[in-house]
Protein backbone atom coordinates (compact mmCIF):
# COMPACT_ATOMS: atom_id res chain seq x y z
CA UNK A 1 21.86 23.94 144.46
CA UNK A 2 21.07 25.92 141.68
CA UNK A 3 20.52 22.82 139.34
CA UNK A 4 17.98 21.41 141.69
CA UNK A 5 16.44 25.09 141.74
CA UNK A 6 16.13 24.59 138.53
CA UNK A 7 14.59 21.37 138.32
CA UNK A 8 11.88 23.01 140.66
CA UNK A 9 11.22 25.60 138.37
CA UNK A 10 11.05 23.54 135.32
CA UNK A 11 8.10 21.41 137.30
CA UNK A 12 6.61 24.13 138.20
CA UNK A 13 5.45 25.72 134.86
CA UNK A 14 4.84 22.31 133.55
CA UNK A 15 2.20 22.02 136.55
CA UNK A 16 1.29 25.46 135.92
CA UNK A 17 1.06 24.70 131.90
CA UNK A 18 -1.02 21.30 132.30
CA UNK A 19 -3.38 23.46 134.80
CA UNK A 20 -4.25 26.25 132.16
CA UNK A 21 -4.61 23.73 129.87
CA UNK A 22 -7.84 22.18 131.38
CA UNK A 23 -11.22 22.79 130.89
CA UNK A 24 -13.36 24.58 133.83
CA UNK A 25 -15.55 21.91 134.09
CA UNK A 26 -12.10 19.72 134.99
CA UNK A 27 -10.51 21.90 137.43
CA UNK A 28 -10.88 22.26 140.91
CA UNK A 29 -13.65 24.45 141.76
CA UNK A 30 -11.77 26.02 144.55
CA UNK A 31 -9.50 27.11 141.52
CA UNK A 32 -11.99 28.58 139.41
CA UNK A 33 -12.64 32.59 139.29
CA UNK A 34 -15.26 33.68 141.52
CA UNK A 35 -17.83 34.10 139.33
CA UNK A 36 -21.53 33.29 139.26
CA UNK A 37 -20.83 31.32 135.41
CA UNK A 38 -18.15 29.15 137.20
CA UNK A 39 -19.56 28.50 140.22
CA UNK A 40 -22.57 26.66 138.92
CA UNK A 41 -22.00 23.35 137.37
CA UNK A 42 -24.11 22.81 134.33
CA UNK A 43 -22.76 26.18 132.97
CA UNK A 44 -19.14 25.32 133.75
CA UNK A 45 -19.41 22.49 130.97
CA UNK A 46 -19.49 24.97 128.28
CA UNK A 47 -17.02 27.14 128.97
CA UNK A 48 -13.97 26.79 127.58
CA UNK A 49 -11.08 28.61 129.63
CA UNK A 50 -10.81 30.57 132.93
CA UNK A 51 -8.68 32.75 130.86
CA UNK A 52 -10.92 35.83 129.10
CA UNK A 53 -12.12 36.73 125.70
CA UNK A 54 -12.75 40.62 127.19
CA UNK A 55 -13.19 41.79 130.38
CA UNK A 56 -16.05 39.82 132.14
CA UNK A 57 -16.52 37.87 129.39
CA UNK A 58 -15.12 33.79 128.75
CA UNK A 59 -15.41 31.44 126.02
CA UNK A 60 -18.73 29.33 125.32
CA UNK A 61 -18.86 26.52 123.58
CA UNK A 62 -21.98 24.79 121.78
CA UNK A 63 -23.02 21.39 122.87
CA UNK A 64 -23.65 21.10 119.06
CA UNK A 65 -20.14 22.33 118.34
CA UNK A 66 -21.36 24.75 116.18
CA UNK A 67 -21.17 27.76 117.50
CA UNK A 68 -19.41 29.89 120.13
CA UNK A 69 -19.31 33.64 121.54
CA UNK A 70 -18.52 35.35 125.02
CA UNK A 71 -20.37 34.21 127.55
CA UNK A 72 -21.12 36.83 130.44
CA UNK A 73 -19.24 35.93 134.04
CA UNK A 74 -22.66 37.18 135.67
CA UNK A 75 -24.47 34.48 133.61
CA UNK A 76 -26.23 31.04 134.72
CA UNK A 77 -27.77 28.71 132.34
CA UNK A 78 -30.81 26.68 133.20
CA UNK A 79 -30.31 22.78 133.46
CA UNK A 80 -34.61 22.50 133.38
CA UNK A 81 -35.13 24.35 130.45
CA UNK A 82 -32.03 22.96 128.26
CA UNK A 83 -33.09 20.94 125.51
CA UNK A 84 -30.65 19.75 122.58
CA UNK A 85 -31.00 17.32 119.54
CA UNK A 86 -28.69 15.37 117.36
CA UNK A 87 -26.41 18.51 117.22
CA UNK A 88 -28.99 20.09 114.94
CA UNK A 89 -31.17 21.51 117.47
CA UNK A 90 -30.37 23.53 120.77
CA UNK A 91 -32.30 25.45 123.03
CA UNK A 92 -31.05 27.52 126.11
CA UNK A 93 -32.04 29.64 128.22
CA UNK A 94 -29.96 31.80 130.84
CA UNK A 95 -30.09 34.75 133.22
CA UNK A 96 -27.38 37.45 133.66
CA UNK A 97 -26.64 40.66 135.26
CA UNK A 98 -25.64 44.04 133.39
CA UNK A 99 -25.31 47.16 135.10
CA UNK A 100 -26.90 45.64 137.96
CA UNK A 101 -30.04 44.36 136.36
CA UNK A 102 -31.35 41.14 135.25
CA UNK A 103 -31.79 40.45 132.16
CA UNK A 104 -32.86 36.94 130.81
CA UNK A 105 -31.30 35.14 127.69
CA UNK A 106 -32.95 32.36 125.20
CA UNK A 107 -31.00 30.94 122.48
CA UNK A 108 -32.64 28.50 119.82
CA UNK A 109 -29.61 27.24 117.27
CA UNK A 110 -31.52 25.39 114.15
CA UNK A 111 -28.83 23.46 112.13
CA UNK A 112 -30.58 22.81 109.14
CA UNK A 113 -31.53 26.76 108.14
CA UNK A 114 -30.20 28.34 105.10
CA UNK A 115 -29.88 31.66 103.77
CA UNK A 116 -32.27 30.68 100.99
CA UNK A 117 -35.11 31.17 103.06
CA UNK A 118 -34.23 33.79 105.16
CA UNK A 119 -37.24 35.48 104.94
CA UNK A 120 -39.52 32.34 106.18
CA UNK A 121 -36.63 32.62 109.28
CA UNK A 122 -37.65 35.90 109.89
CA UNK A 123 -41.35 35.49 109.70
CA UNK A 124 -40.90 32.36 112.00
CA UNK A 125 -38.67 34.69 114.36
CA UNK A 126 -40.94 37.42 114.22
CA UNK A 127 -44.20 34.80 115.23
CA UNK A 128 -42.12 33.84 118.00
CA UNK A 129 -41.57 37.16 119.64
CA UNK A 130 -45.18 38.20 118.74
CA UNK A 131 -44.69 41.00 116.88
CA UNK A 132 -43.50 42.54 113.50
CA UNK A 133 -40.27 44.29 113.70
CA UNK A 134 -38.09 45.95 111.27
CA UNK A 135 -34.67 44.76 111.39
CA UNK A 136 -31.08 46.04 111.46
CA UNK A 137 -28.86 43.84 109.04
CA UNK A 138 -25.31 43.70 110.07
CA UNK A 139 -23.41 41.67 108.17
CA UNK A 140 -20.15 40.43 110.52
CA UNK A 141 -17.62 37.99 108.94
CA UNK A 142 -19.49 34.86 107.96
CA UNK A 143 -22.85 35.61 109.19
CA UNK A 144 -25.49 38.35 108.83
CA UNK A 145 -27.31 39.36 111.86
CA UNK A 146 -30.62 40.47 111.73
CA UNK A 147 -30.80 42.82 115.09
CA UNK A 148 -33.75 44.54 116.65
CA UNK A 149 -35.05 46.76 119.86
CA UNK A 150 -38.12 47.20 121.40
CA UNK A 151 -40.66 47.44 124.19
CA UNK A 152 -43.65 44.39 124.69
CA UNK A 153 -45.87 44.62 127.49
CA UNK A 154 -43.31 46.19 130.07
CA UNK A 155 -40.28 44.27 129.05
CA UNK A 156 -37.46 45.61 127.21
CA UNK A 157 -36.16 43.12 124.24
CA UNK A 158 -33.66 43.15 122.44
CA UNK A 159 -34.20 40.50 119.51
CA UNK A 160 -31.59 39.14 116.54
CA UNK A 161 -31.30 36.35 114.31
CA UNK A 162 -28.35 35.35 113.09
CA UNK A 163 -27.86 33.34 109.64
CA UNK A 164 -24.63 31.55 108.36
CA UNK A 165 -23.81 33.05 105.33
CA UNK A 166 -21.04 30.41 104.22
CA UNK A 167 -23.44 26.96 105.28
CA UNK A 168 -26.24 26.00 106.87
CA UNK A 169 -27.65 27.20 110.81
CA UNK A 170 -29.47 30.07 112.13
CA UNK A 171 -29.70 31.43 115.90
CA UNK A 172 -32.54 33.34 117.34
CA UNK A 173 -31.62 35.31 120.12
CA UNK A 174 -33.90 37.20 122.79
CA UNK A 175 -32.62 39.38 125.84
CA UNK A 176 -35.18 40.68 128.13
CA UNK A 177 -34.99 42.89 130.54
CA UNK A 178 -38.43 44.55 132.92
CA UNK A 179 -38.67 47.91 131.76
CA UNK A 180 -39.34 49.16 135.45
CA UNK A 181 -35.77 47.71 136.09
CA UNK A 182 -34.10 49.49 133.05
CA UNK A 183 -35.95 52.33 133.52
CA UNK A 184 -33.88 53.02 137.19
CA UNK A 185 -31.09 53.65 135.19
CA UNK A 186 -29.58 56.94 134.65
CA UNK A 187 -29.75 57.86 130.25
CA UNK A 188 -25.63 57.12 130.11
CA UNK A 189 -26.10 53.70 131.60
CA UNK A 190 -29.07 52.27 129.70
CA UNK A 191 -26.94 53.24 126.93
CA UNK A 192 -24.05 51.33 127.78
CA UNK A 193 -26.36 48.49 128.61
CA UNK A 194 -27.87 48.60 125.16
CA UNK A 195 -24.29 49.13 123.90
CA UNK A 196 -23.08 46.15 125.77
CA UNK A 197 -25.53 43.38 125.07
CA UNK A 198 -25.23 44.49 121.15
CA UNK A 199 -21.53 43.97 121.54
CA UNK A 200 -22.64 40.86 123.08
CA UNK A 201 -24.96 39.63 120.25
CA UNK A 202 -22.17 40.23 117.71
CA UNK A 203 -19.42 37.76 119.65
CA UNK A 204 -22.13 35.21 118.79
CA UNK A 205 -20.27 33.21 115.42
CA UNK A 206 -20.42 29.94 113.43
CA UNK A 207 -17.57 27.28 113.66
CA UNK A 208 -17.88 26.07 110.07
CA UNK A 209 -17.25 28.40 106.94
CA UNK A 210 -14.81 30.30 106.33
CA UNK A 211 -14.14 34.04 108.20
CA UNK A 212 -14.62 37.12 105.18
């Protein structure tokens, strides 16, 4: 008896092994946490694990395979507006929930930028979001991240471009949020909202070159 309770057991966490193991987007969606990232499809195939990086975050992976970060649970990434090119070029765009408000999410990866010509990155950044802004520079293991804040026509945005350090690629990220919406808040949770999304920004990292 207690051999063949044994054998059970042994099955078991090998079941319960090969299970954690897979990917989201090759489980059983019955099995999958009850979140608004696993529950639609397209964004299922880039996470990673069920398992979290930090609460209410999970593991994103690239379709280029060149970069990663945490990925919010209350996030959903558009199928229509996804656009991606010979692993050099990637464009997303998502929406998410923070402290009960929406926020939206676009991500542009460009493979072939260099930290040579940051500056041209920056102006080209800058044309994009329509505006001339003065940037924080963070610099955070192999990347420097060029981070900003502000307030366009009634929408709250909080802008950053990332630059490998160690090799080529650059990221352009924008999160924004209806001001009206923010606004609601009370003054302690707009700034954990601003906290959190920064935190956010920073879990964004290269795959190649090395970690300083």
């Amino acid at each position: 008896m207690n051999r063949t309770i044994a054998l059970i057991l042994i099955v078991i966490i090998l079941l319960v092994g090969c299970q954690n193991e897979l990917k989201p987007s090759e489980m059983d969606p019955n099995d999958l946490p009850d979140e608004r990232a696993f529950q639609d499809e397209f964004t299922r195939g880039f996470l990673q694990s069920v398992e979290e990086t930090r609460p209410g975050y999970y593991p994103f992976l690239s379709k280029t395979g060149k970069y990663n970060m945490d990925f919010p649970a209350s996030g959903v990434i558009s199928k229509n507006f996804y656009s991606i090119k010979n692993n050099s070029y990637e464009n997303l765009g998502a929406a998410m929930l923070l402290e009960g408000v929406g926020s939206h999410i676009s991500i542009i990866y460009y493979g072939n930028n260099s930290i040579g010509e940051i500056d041209s990155h920056l102006d080209f950044f800058q044309g994009r979001i329509g505006e001339s802004t003065t940037f924080e520079k963070i610099k955070n293991k192999n990347r420097f991240i060029y981070y900003s804040y502000m307030e366009l026509q009634g929408i709250n945005n909080h802008v950053a471009y990332i630059q490998n350090i160690n090799s080529i690629g650059g990221i352009e990220i924008i999160v924004n949020t209806k001001s009206e919406e923010f606004n609601q808040l009370s003054n302690s949770d707009r700034e954990n909202r601003i906290s959190e999304i920064k935190n956010w920004i920073k879990s964004i990292q290269f795959i190649n070159g090395s970690e300083d």
